[in-house]
C-alpha atoms as a PDB file:
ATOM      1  CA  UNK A   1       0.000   0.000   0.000  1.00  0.00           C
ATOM      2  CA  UNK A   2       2.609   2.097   0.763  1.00  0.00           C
ATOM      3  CA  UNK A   3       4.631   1.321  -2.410  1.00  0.00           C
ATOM      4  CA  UNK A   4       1.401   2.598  -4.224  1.00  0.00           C
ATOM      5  CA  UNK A   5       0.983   5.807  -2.339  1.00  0.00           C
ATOM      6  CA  UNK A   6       4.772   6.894  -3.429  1.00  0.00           C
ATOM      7  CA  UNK A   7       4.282   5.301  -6.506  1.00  0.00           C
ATOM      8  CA  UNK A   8       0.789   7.171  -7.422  1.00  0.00           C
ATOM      9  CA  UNK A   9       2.392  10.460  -8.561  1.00  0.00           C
ATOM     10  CA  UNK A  10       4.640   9.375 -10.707  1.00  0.00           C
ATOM     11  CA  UNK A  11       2.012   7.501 -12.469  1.00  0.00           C
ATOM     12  CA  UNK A  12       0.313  10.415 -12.953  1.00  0.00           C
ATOM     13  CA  UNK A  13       3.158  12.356 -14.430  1.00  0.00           C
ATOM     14  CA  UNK A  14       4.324   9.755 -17.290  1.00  0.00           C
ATOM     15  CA  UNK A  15       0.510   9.273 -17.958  1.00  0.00           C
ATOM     16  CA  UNK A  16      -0.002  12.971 -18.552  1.00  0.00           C
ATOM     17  CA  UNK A  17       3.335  13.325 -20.868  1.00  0.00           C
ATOM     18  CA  UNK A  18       1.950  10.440 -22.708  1.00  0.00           C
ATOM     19  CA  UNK A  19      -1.290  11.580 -23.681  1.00  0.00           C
ATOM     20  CA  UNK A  20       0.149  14.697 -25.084  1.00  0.00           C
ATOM     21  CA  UNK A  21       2.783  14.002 -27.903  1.00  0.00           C
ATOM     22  CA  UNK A  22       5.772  16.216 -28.302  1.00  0.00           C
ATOM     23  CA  UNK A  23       5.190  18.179 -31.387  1.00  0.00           C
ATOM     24  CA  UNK A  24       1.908  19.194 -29.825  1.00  0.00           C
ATOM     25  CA  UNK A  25       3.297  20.192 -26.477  1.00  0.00           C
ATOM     26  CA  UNK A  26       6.283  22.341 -27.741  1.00  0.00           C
ATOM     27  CA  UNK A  27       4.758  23.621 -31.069  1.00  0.00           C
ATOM     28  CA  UNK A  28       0.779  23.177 -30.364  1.00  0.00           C
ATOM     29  CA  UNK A  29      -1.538  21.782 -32.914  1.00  0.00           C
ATOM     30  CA  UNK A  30      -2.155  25.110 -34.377  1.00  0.00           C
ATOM     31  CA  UNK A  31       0.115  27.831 -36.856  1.00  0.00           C
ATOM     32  CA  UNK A  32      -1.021  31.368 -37.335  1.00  0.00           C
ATOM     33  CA  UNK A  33      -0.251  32.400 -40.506  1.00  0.00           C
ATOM     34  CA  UNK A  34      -0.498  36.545 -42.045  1.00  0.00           C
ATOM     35  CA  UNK A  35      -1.786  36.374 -45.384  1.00  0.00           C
ATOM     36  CA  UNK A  36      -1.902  40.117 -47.540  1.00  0.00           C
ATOM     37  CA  UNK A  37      -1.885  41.183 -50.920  1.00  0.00           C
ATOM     38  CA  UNK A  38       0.004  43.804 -53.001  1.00  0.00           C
ATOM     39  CA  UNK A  39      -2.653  44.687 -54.746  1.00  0.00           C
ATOM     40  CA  UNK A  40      -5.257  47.363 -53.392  1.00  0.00           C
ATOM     41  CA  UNK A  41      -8.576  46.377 -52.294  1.00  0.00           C
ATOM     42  CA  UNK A  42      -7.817  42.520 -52.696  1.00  0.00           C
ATOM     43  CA  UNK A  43     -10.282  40.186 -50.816  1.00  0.00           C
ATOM     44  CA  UNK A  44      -8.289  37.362 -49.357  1.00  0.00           C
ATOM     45  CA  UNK A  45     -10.237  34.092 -48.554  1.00  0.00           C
ATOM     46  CA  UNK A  46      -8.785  30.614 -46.511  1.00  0.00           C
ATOM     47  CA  UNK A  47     -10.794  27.445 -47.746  1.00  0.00           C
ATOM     48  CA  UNK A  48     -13.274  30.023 -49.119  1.00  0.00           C
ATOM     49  CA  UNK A  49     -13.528  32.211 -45.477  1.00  0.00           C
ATOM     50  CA  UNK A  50     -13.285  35.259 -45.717  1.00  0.00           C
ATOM     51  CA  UNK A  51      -9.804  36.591 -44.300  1.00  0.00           C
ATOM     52  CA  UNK A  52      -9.669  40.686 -44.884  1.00  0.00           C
ATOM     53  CA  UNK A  53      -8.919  43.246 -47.480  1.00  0.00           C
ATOM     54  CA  UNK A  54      -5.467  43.611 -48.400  1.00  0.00           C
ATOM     55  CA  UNK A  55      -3.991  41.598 -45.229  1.00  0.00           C
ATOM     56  CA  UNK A  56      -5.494  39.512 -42.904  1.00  0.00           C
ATOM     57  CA  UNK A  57      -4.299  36.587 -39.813  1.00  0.00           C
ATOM     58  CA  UNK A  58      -5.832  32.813 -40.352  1.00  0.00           C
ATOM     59  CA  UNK A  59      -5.419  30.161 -37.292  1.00  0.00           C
ATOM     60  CA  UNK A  60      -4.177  26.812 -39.696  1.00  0.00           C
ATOM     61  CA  UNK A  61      -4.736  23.519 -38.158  1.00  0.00           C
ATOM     62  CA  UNK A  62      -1.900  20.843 -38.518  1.00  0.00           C
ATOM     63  CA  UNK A  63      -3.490  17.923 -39.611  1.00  0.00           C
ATOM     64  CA  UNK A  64      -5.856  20.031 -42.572  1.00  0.00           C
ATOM     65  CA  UNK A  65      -4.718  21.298 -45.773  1.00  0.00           C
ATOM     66  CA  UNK A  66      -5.706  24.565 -46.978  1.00  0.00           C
ATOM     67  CA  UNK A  67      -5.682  26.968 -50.153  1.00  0.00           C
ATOM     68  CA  UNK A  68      -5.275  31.593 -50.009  1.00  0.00           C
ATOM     69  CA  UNK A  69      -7.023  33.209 -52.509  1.00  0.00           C
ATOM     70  CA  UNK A  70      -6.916  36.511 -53.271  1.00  0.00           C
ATOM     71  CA  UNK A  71      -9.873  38.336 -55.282  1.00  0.00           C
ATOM     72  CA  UNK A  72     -10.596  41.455 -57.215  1.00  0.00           C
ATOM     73  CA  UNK A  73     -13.035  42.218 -59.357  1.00  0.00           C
ATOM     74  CA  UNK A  74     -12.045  42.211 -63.004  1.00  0.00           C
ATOM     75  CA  UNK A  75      -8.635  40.227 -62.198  1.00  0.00           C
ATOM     76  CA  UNK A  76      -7.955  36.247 -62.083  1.00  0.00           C
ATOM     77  CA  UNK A  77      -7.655  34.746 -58.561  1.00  0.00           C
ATOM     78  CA  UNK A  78      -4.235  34.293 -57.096  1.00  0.00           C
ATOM     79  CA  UNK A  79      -3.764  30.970 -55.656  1.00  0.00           C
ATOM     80  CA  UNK A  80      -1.692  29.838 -52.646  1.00  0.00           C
ATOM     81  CA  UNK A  81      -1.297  26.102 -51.762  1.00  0.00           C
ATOM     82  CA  UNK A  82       0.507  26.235 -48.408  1.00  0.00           C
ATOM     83  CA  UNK A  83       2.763  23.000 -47.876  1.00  0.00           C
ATOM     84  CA  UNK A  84       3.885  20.965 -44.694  1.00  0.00           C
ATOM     85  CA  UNK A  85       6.948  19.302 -43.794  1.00  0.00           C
ATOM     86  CA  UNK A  86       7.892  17.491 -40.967  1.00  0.00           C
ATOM     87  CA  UNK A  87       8.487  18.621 -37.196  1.00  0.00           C
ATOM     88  CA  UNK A  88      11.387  16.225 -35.707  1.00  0.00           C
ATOM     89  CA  UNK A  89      10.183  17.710 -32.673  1.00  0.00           C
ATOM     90  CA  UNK A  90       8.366  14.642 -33.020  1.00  0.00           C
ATOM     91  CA  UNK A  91      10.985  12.244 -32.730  1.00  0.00           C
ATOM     92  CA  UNK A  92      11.300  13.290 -29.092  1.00  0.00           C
ATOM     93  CA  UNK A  93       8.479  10.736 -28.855  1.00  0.00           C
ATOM     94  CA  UNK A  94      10.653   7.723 -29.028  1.00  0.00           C
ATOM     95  CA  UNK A  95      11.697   8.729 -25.393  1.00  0.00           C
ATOM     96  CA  UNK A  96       8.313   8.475 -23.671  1.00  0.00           C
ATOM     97  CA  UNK A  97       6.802   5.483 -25.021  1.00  0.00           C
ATOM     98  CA  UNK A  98       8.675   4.019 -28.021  1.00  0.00           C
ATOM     99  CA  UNK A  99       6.596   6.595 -30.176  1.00  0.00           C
ATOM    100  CA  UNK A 100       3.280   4.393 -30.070  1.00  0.00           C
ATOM    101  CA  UNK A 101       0.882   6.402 -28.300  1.00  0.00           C
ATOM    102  CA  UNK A 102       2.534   9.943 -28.328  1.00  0.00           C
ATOM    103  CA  UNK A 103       4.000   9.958 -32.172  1.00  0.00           C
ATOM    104  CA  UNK A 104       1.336   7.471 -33.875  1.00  0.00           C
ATOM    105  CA  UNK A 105      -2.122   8.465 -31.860  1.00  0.00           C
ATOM    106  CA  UNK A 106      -1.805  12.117 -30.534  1.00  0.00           C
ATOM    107  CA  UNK A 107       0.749  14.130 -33.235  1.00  0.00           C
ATOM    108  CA  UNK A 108      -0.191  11.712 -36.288  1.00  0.00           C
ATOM    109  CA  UNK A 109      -4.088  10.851 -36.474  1.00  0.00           C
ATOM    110  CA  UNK A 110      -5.596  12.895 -33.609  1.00  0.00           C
ATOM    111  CA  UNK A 111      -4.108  16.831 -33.802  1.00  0.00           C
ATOM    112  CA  UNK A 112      -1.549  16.255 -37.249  1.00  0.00           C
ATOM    113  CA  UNK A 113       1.494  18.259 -34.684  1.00  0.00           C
ATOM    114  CA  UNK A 114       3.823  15.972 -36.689  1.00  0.00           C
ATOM    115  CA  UNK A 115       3.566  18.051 -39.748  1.00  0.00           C
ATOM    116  CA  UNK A 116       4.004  22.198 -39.572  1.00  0.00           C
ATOM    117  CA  UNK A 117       3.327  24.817 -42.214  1.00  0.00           C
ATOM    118  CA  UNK A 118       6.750  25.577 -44.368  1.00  0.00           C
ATOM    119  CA  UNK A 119       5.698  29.378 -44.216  1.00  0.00           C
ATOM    120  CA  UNK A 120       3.638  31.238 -41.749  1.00  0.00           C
ATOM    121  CA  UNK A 121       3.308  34.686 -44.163  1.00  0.00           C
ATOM    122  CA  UNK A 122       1.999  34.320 -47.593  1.00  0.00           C
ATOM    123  CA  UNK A 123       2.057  37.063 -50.285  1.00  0.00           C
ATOM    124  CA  UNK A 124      -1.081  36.256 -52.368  1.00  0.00           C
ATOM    125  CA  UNK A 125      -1.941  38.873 -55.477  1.00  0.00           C
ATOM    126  CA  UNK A 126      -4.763  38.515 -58.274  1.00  0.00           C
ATOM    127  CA  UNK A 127      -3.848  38.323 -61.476  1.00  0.00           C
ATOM    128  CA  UNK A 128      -4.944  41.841 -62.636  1.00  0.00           C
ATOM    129  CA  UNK A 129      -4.279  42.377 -66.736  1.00  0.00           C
ATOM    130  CA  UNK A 130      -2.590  45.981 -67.686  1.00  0.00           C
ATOM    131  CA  UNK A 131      -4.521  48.838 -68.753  1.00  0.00           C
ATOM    132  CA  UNK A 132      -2.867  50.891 -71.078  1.00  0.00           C
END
């Protein structure tokens, strides 16, 4: 009983460092990213949301992909893909619990922390043709 008592906190802590994986603890399952436009009076849209007029901030989730547009009447869109690459924060996962529960479960399939975004400020401008 005793052995359980002095033993019960230190359960505790390597159960609460393995439900949270290591990408997500040190770099959070979320990126902000600034999105703006060189061109005046551009409408800038994430997945179709509206974002702001010439600049704007958008929250990106790690494990979804998403495409900046900018707008303007009379132009062609300008198209961002953003991309992802890997976070060897990650790896750090090996050390808790072989990877299993903190690489595979929590900053793979459950909050994507094993990717980030490559860029967190885009420069997205329609393409407007000249007037001469």
């Amino acid at each position: 009983m005793k052995l359980y008592k002095a033993l019960k906190p230190v359960i505790a802590i390597i159960l609460c460092i393995s439900i949270a994986g290591c990408a997500t603890m040190f770099h959070g399952a979320t990126q902000m990213v600034s999105i703006r436009s060189n061109v005046d009076d551009a409408k800038l849209y994430v997945n179709e949301a509206y974002v702001g007029k010439g600049s704007g901030v958008a929250t990106f989730h790690k494990n979804k992909s998403y495409t900046i547009v900018a707008r303007k009447e009379g132009c062609s869109d300008g198209v961002a893909l953003p991309t992802k690459s890997f976070d060897a924060v990650t790896l750090l996962g090996i050390l808790i619990d072989w990877g299993i529960i903190s690489i595979l479960i929590i900053d793979g399939a459950c909050t994507g922390a094993w990717t980030q975004f490559d860029q967190t400020s885009y420069v997205v401008d329609p393409q407007c043709p000249d007037k001469k």
